[in-house]
C-alpha atoms as a PDB file:
ATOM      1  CA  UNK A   1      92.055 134.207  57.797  1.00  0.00           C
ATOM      2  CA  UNK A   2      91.643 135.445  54.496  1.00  0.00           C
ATOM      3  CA  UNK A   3      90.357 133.569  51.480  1.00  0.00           C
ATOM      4  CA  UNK A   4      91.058 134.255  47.280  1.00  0.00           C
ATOM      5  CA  UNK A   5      91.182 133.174  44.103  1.00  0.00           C
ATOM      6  CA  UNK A   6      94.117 132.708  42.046  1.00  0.00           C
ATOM      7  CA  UNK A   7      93.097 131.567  38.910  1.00  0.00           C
ATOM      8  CA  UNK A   8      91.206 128.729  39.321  1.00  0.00           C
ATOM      9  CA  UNK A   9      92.186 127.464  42.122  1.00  0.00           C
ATOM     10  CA  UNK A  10      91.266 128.805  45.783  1.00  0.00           C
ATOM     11  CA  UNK A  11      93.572 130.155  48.329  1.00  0.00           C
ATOM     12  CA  UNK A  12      93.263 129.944  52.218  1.00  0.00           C
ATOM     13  CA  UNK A  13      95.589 131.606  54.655  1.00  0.00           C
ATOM     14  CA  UNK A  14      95.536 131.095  58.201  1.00  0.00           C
ATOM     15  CA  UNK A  15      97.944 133.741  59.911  1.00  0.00           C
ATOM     16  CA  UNK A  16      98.830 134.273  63.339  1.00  0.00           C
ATOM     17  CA  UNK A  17     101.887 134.740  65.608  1.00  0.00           C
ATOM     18  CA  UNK A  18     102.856 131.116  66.107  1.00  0.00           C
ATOM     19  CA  UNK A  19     100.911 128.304  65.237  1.00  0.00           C
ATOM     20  CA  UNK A  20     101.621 124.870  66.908  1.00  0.00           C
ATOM     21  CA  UNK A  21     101.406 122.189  64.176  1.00  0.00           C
ATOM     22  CA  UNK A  22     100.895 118.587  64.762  1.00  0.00           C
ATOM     23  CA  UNK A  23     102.971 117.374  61.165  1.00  0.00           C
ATOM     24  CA  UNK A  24     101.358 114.098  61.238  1.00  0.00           C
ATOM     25  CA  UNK A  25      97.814 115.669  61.102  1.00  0.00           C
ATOM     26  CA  UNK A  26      98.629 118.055  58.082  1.00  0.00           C
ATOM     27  CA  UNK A  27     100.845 115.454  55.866  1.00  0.00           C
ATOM     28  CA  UNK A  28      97.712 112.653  56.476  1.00  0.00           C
ATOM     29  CA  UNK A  29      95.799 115.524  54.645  1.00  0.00           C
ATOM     30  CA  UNK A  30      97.717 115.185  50.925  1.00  0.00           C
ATOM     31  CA  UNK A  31      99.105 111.628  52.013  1.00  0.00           C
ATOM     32  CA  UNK A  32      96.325 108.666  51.759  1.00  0.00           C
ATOM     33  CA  UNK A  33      99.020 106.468  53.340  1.00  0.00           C
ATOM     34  CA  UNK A  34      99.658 108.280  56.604  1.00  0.00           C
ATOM     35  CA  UNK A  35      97.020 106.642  59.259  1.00  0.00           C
ATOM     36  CA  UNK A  36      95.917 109.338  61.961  1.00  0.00           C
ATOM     37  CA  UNK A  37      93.531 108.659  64.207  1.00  0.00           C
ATOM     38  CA  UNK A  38      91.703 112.231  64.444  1.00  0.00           C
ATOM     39  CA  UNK A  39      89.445 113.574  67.455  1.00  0.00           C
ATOM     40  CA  UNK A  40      85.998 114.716  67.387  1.00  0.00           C
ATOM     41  CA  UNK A  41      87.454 118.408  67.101  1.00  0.00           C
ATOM     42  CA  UNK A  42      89.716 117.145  63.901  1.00  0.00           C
ATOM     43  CA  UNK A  43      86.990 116.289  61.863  1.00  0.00           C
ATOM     44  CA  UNK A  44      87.201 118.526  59.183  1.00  0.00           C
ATOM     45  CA  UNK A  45      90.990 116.788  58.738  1.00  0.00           C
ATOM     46  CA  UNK A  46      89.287 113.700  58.540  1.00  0.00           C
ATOM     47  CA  UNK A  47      86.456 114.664  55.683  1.00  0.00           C
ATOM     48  CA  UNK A  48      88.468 117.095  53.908  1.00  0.00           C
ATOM     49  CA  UNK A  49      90.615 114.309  51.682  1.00  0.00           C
ATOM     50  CA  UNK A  50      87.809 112.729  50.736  1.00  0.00           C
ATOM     51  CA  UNK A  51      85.669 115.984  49.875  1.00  0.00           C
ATOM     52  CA  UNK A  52      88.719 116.467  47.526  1.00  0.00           C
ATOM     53  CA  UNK A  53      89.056 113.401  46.147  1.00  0.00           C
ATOM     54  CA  UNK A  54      84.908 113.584  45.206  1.00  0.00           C
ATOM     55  CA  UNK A  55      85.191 117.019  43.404  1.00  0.00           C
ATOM     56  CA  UNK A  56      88.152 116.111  41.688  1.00  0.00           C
ATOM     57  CA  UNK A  57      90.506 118.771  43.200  1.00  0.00           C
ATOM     58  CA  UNK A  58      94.295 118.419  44.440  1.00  0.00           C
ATOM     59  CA  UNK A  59      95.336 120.184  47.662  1.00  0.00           C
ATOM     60  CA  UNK A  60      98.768 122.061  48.042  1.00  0.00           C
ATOM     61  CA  UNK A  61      99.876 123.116  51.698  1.00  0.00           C
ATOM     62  CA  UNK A  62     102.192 126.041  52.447  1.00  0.00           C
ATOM     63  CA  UNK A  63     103.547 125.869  56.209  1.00  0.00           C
ATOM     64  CA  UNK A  64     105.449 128.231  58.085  1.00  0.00           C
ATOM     65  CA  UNK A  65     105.553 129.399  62.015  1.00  0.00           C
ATOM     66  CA  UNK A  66     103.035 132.624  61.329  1.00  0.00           C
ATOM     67  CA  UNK A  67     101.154 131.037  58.621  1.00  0.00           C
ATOM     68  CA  UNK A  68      99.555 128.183  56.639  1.00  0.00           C
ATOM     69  CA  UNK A  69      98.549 128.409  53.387  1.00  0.00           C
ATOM     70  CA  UNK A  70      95.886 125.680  51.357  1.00  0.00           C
ATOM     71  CA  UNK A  71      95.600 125.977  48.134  1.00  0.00           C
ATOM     72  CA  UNK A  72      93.348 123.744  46.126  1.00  0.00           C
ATOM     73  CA  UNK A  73      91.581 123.576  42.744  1.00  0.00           C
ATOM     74  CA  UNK A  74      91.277 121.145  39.674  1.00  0.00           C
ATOM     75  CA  UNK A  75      93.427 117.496  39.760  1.00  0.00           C
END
């Protein structure tokens, strides 16, 4: 995991060999109109949109098979 800055926004990158994504999960995440019902252990999925929407900041999500990149920062 490593975390930066890049300009003002802030830059999170998960990396590892394969990562097995449930799509629905990440696109509810910059999509208020997908519905997911989230676990207990998905609750940082569930919070993070509206944590977001409360600081005024816009999230941008990078996916690959090795790596997933947020980036957020000012709307």
């Amino acid at each position: 995991l490593t975390v930066g800055r890049a300009g003002a926004d802030w830059v999170v990158t998960a990396h590892a060999d394969r990562f097995q994504q449930d799509d629905a999960l990440w696109a509810a995440l910059t999509d208020p109109d997908i519905v997911y019902d989230h676990t207990p252990a998905q609750v940082q999925f569930a919070l993070l949109p509206a944590v977001l929407a409360e600081t005024g900041m816009q999230l941008h999500l990078s996916r690959g098979i090795a790596a997933i990149t947020a980036r957020f920062g000012p709307a």
